[in-house]
Protein backbone atom coordinates (compact mmCIF):
# COMPACT_ATOMS: atom_id res chain seq x y z
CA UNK A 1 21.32 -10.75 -6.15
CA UNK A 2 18.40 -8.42 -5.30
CA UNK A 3 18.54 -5.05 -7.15
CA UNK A 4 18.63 -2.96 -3.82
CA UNK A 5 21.24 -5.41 -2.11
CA UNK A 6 23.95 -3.09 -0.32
CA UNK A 7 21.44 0.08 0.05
CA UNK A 8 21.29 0.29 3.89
CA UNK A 9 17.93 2.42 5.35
CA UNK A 10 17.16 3.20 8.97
CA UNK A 11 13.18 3.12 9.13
CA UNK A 12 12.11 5.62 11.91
CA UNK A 13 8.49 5.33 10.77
CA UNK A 14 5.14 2.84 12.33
CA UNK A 15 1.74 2.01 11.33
CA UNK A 16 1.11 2.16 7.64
CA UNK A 17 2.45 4.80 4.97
CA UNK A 18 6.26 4.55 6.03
CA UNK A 19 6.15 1.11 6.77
CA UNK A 20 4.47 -0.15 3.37
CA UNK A 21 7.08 1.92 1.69
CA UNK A 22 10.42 -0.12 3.79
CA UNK A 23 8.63 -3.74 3.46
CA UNK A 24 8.75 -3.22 -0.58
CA UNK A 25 12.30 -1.58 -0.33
CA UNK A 26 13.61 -4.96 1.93
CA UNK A 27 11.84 -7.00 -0.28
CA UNK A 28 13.59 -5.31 -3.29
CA UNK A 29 16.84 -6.27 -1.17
CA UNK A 30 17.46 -3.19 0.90
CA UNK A 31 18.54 -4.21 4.39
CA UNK A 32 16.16 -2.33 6.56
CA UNK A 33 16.86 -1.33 9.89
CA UNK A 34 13.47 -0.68 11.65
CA UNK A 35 13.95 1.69 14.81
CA UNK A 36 11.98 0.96 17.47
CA UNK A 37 11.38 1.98 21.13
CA UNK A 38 12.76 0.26 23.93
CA UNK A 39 10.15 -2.17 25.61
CA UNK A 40 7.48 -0.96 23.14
CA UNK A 41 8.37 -0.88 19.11
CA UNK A 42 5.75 0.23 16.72
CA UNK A 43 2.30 0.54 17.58
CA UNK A 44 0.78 -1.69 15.28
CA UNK A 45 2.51 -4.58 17.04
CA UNK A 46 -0.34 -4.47 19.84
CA UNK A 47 -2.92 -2.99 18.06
CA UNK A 48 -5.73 -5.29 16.82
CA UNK A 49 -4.14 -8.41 18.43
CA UNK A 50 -5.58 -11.16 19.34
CA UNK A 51 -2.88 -12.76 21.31
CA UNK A 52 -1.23 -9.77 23.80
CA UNK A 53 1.60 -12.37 23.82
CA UNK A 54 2.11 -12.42 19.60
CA UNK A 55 2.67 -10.00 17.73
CA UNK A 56 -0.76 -8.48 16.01
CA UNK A 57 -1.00 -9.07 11.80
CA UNK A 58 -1.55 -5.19 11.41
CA UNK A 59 2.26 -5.02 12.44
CA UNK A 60 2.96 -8.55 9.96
CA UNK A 61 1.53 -7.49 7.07
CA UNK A 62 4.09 -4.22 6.73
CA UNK A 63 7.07 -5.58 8.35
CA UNK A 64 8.46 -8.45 6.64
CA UNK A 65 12.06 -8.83 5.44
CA UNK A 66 13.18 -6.01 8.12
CA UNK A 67 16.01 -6.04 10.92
CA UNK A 68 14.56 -4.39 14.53
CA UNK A 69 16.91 -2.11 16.87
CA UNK A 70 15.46 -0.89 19.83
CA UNK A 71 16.82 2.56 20.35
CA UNK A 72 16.02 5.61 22.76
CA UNK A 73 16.05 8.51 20.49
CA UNK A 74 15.19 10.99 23.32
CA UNK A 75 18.82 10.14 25.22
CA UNK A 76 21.95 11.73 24.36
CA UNK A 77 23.58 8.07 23.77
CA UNK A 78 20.72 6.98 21.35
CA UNK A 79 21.28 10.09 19.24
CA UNK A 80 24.81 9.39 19.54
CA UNK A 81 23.86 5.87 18.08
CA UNK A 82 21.93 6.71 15.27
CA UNK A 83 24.52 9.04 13.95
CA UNK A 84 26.89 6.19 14.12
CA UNK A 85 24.38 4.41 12.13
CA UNK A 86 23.99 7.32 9.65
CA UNK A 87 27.64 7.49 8.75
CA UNK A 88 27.14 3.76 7.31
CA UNK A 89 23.43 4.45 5.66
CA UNK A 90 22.27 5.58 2.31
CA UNK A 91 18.47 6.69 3.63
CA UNK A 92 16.36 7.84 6.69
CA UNK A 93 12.96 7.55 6.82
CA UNK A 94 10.44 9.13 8.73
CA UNK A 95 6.41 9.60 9.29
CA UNK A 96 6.39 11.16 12.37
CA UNK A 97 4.25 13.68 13.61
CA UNK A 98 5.47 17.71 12.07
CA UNK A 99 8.45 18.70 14.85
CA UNK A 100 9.13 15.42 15.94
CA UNK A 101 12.29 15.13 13.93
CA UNK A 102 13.69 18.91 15.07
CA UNK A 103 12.91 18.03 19.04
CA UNK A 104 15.38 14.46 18.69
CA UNK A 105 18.33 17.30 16.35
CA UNK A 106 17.42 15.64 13.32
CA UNK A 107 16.27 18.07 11.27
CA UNK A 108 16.11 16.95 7.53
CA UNK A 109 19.16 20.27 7.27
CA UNK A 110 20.93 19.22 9.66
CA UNK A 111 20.91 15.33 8.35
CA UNK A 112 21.59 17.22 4.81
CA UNK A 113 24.23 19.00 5.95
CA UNK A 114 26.29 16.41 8.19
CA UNK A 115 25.74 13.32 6.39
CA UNK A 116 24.97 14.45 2.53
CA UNK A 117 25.73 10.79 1.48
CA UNK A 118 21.71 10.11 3.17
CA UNK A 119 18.29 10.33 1.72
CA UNK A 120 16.26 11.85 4.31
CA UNK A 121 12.65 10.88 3.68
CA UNK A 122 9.73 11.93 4.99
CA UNK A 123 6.06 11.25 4.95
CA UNK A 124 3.51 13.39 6.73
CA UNK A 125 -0.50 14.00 5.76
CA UNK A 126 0.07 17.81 3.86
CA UNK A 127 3.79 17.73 3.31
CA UNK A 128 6.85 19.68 5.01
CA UNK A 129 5.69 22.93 2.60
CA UNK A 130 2.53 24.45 1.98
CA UNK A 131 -0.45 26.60 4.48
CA UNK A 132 -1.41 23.30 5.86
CA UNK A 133 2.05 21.30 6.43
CA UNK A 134 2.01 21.38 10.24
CA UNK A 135 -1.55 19.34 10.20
CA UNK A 136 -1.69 15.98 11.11
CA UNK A 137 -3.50 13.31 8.83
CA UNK A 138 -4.72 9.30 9.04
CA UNK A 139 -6.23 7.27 6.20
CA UNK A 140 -9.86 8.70 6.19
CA UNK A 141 -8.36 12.29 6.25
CA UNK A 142 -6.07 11.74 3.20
CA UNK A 143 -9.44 10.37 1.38
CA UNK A 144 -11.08 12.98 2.09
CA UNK A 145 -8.28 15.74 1.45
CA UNK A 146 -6.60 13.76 -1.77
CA UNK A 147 -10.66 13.99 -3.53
CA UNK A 148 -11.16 9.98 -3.32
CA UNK A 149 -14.11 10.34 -1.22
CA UNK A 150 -15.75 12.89 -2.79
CA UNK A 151 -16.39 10.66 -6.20
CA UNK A 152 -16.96 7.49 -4.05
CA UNK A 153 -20.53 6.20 -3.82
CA UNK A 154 -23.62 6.53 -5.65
CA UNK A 155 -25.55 9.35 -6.64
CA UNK A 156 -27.44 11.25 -3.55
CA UNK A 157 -25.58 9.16 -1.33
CA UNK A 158 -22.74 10.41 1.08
CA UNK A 159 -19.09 10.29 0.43
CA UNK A 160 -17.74 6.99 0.74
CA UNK A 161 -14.47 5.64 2.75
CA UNK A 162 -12.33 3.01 0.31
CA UNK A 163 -11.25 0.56 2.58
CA UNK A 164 -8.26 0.32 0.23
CA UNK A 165 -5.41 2.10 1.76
CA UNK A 166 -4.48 4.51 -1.14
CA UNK A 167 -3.73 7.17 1.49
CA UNK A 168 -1.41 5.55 3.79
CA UNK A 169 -0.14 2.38 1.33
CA UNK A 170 -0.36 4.93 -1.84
CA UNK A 171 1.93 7.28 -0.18
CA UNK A 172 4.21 4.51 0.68
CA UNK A 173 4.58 3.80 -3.01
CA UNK A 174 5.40 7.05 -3.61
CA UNK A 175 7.78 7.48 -0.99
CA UNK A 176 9.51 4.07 -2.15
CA UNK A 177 9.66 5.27 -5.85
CA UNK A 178 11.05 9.10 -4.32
CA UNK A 179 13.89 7.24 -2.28
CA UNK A 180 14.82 5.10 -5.64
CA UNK A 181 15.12 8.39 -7.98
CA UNK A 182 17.11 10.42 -5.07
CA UNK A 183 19.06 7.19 -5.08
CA UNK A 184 19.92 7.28 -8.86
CA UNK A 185 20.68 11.24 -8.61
CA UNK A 186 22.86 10.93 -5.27
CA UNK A 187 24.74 8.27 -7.19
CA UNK A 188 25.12 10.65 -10.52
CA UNK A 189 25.96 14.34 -8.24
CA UNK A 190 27.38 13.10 -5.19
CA UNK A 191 24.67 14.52 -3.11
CA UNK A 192 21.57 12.89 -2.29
CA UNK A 193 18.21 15.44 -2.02
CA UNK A 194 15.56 14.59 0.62
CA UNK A 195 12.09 13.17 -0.72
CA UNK A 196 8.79 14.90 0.66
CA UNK A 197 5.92 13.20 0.55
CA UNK A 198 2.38 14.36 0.95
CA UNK A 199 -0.39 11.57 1.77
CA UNK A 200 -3.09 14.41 0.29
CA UNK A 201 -0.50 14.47 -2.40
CA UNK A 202 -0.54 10.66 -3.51
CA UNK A 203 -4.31 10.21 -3.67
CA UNK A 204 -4.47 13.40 -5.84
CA UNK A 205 -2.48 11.56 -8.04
CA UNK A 206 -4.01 8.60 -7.93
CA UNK A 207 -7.32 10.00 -8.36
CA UNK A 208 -5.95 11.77 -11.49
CA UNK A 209 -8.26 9.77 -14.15
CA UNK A 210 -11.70 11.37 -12.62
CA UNK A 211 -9.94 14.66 -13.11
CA UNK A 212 -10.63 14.05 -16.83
CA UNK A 213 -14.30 15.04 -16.34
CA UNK A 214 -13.52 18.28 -14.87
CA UNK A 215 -10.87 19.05 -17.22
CA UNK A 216 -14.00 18.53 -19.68
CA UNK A 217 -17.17 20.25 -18.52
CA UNK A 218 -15.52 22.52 -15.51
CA UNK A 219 -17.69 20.80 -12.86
CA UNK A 220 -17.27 18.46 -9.94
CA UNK A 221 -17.50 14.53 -10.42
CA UNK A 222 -20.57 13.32 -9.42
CA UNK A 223 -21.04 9.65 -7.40
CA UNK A 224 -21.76 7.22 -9.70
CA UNK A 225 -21.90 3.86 -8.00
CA UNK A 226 -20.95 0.58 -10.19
CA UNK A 227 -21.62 2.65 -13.61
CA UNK A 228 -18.03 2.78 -14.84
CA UNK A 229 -17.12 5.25 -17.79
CA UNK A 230 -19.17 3.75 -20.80
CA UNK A 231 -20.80 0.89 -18.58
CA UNK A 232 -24.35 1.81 -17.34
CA UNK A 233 -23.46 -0.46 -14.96
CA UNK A 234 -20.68 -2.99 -14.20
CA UNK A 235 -21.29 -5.20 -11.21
CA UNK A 236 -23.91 -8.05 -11.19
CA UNK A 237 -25.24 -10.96 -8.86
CA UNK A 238 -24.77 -14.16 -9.19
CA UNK A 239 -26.28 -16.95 -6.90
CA UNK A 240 -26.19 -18.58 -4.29
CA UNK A 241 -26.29 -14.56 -3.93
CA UNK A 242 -24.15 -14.62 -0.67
CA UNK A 243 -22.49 -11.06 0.60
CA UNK A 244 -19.83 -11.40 -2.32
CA UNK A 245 -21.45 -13.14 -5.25
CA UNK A 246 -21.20 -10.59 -7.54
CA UNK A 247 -19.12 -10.33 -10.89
CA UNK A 248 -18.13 -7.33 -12.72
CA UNK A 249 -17.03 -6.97 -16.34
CA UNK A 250 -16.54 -4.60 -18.70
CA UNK A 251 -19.30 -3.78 -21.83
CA UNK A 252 -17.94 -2.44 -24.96
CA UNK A 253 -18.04 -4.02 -28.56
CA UNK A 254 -18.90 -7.07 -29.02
CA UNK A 255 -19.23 -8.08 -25.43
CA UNK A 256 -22.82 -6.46 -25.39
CA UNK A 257 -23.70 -8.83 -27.95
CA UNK A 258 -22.18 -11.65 -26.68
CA UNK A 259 -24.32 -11.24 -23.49
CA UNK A 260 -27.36 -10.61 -25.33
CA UNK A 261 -26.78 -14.04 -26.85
CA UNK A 262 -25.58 -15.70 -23.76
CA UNK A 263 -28.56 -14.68 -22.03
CA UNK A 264 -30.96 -15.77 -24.08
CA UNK A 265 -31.79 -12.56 -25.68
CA UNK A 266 -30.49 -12.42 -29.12
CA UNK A 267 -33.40 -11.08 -30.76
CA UNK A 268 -32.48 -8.13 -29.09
CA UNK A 269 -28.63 -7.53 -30.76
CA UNK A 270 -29.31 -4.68 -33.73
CA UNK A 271 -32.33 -2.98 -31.49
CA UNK A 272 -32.25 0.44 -31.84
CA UNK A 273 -32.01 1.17 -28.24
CA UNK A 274 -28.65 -0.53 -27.83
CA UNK A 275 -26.87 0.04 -30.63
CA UNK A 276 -24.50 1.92 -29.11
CA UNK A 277 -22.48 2.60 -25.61
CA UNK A 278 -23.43 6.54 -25.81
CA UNK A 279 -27.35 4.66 -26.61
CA UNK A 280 -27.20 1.90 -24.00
CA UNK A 281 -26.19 4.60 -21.15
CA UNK A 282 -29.89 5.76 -21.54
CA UNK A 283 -31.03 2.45 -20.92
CA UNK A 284 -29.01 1.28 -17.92
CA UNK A 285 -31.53 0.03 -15.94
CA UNK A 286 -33.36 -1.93 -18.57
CA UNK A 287 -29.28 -3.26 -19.49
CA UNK A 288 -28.94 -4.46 -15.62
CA UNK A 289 -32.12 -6.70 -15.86
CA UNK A 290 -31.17 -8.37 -18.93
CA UNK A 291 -27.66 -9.34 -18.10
CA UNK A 292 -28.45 -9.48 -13.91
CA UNK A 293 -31.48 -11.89 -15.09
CA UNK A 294 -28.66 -14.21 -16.92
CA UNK A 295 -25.92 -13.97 -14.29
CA UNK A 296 -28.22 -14.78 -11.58
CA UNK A 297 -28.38 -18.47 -12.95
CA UNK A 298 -24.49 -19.18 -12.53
CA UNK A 299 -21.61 -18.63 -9.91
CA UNK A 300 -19.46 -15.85 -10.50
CA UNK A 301 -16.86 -18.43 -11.15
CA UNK A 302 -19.04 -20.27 -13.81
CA UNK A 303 -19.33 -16.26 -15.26
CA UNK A 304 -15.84 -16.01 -14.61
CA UNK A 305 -14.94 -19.18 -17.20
CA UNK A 306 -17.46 -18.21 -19.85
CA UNK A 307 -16.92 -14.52 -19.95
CA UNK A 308 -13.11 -14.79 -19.76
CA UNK A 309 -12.98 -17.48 -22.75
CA UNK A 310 -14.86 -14.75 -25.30
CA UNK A 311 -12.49 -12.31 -23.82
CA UNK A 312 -14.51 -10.15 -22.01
CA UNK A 313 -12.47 -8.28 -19.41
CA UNK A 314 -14.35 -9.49 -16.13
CA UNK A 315 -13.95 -10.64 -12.58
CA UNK A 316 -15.80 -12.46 -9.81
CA UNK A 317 -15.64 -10.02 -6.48
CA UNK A 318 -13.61 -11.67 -4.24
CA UNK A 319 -13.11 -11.51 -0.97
CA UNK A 320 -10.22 -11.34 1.64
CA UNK A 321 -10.47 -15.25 2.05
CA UNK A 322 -11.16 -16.02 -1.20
CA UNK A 323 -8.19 -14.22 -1.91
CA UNK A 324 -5.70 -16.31 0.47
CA UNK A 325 -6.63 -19.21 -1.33
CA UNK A 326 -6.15 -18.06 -4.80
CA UNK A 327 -4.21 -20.61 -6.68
CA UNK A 328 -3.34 -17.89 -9.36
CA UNK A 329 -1.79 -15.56 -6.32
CA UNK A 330 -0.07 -18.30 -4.88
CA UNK A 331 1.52 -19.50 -8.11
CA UNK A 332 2.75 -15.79 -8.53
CA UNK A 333 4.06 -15.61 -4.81
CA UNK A 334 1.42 -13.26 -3.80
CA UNK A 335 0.16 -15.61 -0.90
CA UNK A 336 3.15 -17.13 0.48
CA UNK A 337 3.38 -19.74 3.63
CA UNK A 338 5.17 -18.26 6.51
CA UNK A 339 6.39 -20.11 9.77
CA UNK A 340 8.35 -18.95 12.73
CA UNK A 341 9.10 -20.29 16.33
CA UNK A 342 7.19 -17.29 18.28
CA UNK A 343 3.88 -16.57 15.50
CA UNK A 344 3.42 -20.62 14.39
CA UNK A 345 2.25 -20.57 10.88
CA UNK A 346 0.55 -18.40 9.27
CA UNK A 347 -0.29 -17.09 5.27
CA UNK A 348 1.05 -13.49 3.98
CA UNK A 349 0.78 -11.08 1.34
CA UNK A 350 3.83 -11.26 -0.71
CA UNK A 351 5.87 -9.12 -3.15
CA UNK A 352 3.62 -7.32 -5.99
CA UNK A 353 6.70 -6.09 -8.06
CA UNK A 354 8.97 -8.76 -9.98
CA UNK A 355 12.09 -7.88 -11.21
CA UNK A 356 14.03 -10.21 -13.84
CA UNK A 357 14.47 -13.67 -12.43
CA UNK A 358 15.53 -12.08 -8.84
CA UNK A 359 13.64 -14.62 -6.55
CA UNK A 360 12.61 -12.36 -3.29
CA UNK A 361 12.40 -15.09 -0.05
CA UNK A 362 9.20 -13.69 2.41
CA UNK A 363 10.78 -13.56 6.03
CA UNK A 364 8.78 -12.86 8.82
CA UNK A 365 8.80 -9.67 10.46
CA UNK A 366 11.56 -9.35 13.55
CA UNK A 367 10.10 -9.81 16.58
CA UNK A 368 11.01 -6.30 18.89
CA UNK A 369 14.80 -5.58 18.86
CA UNK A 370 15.47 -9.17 17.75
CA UNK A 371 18.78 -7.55 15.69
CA UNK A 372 19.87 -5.24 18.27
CA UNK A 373 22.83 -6.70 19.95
CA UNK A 374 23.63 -7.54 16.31
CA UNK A 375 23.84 -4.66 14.69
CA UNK A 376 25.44 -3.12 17.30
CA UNK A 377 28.53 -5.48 17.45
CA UNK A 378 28.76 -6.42 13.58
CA UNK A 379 28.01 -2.51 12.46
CA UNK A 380 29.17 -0.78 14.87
CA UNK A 381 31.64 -2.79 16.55
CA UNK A 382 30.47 -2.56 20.12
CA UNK A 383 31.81 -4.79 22.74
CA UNK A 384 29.27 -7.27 24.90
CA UNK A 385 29.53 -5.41 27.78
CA UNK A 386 29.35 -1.88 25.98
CA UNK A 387 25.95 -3.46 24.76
CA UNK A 388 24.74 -4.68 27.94
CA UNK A 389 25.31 -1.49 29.68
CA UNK A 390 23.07 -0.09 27.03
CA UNK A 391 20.27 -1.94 27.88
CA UNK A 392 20.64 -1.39 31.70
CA UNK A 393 20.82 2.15 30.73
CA UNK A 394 17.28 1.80 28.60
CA UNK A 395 19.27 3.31 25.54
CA UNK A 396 18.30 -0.06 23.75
């Protein structure tokens, strides 16, 4: 037993932010019906392919766990469909473009109104409210609009683009932790209440620690590279000094020491002109040498081993391979083995959030309208040839 098994959701949304938020909320247990269109499905399935016959892994990596239904929204007996499908749901979701919603009838009032049992959700770059809710918005914009940007890089350098997703992915994990509370309250009133979520919105919040500065002194963050809070600065190299042979660890108490020591410099622990974090921030650059000279002699594993033993919070920089063959990520399901008939097999990015003992199985992502015919007949009780006609028709 999953804690979201017997929460039905109709996913109306493609590329990133609305689908990141459905693949945690199947994983969770939800059965997810992703709506796509007839003969094309979600964008992402094409998009950076390599095979125009396979699906590509931008679509793989935020569709797992999920049922598809190919459906014509923009016919009277698609509508008609998805209201069916409504009556037996307990969310919507959607991400697309301001209007898009209103031109199919499904306004989020008139899905409040008609089916109050529903969370309608809804994800859009600015919001449904506010002076600039009928803009449209992709990653790079939310960076820039959410504040992200502006602090990213190093000083005198341009604003820098995180090629994390905290715009589209962030706002999926707020949308997925919006849907959960309306959940809870529909379940305690009666009536669920839509969630609105803005992608500027979620890296705002996310971005809330570097507020603390300008809470403080009333000015803008400045770019500060790899100094981090107290550390003059927190990334080093390591050898064979290849693209990612870095490590980065954190300097406070006794690790400065500790490194001092480690690197052969212990004559230095008690000088005046480290005594302190507020002292050693003066002295960054002469810091970097001494501890860069050390790590430059080791891997960033070796580092890794040493540093982690004393208990100094640290990390080798991985990278994206690195990462698929982390033991640690595999032992925590992180990196899990997939295998179907049309992709082969293939690794994936599993679950982040355990709950209890609830073991969550990885399934690959449907391949377009793979569930149609099936939730059709088994939710809706269509006959065969009531379904076939539909897809002559091109309603599915």
């Amino acid at each position: 037993m999953l804690p979201l098994n017997g929460i039905r959701i109709l996913d109306l949304t493609q590329v990133q932010a609305g689908p990141s938020c459905t693949q945690l909320l199947a994983w969770l247990g939800a059965d997810v019906i992703k709506i796509e269109e007839p003969g094309k499905g979600d964008r992402t399935r094409w998009e950076m392919a390599e095979n125009e016959n396979v699906d590509s892994f931008y679509f793989l990596v935020f569709n797992a766990n999920k049922k598809s239904l190919t459906l014509n929204l923009k016919s009277g007996e698609g509508i008609s469909i998805f209201k069916n499908l409504l009556e037996i749901s307990d969310v919507v979701i959607e991400n697309y473009a301001p209007g898009r919603m209103e031109e199919f009838g499904l306004s989020k009032n008139y899905i409040n109104k008609k089916f109050p049992h529903v969370v309608y959700a809804s994800i859009k770059g600015f919001g449904n409210s506010g002076s600039n809710s009928n803009l449209k918005s992709y990653e790079h914009v939310a960076q820039a609009a959410g504040g992200a940007m502006s602090t990213n890089g190093f000083d005198e350098g341009p604003p820098l683009f995180t090629s994390t997703g905290i715009g589209d992915s962030g706002s999926g994990l707020h949308c997925a932790i919006g849907i959960l509370a309306a959940l809870r309250q529909r379940d305690l009133s009666g009536e669920a209440p839509s969630v609105d979520i803005s992608m500027q919105d979620a890296v705002l919040n996310l971005l809330r620690v570097r507020f603390v500065e300008t809470f403080n002194n009333g000015q803008a963050v400045k770019r500060t590279g790899n100094s981090v809070w107290n550390s003059p600065k927190c990334v080093f190299p390591c050898k064979p000094n290849g693209p990612n042979d870095y490590i980065t660890m954190v300097i406070t108490g006794d690790a400065w020491e500790s490194l001092l020591a480690l690197s052969g410099n212990s004559h230095l622990i008690g000088d005046k002109n480290y005594e302190s974090e507020d002292i050693r921030k003066n002295h960054a650059d002469e810091i970097y040498e001494i501890i860069a000279a050390w790590t430059n002699t080791l891997s960033k594993d070796e580092i890794m081993n040493i540093l982690g033993d004393l208990g100094i919070p640290c990390s080798p920089v991985k990278d994206t391979l690195e990462l698929l063959n982390d033991e640690h990520l595999a032992e925590r399901q992180m990196i899990v083995e997939m295998n179907d008939a049309e992709r082969g097999q293939y690794k994936a990015i599993g679950c982040p959030i355990k709950v209890g003992d609830s073991h969550i199985d990885i399934t690959p992502p449907p391949i377009l309208g793979q569930n149609t015919e099936e939730i059709l007949k088994e939710l809706l009780g269509l006959e065969h040839n009531q379904v076939k006609s539909l897809k002559e028709n091109g309603v599915v």
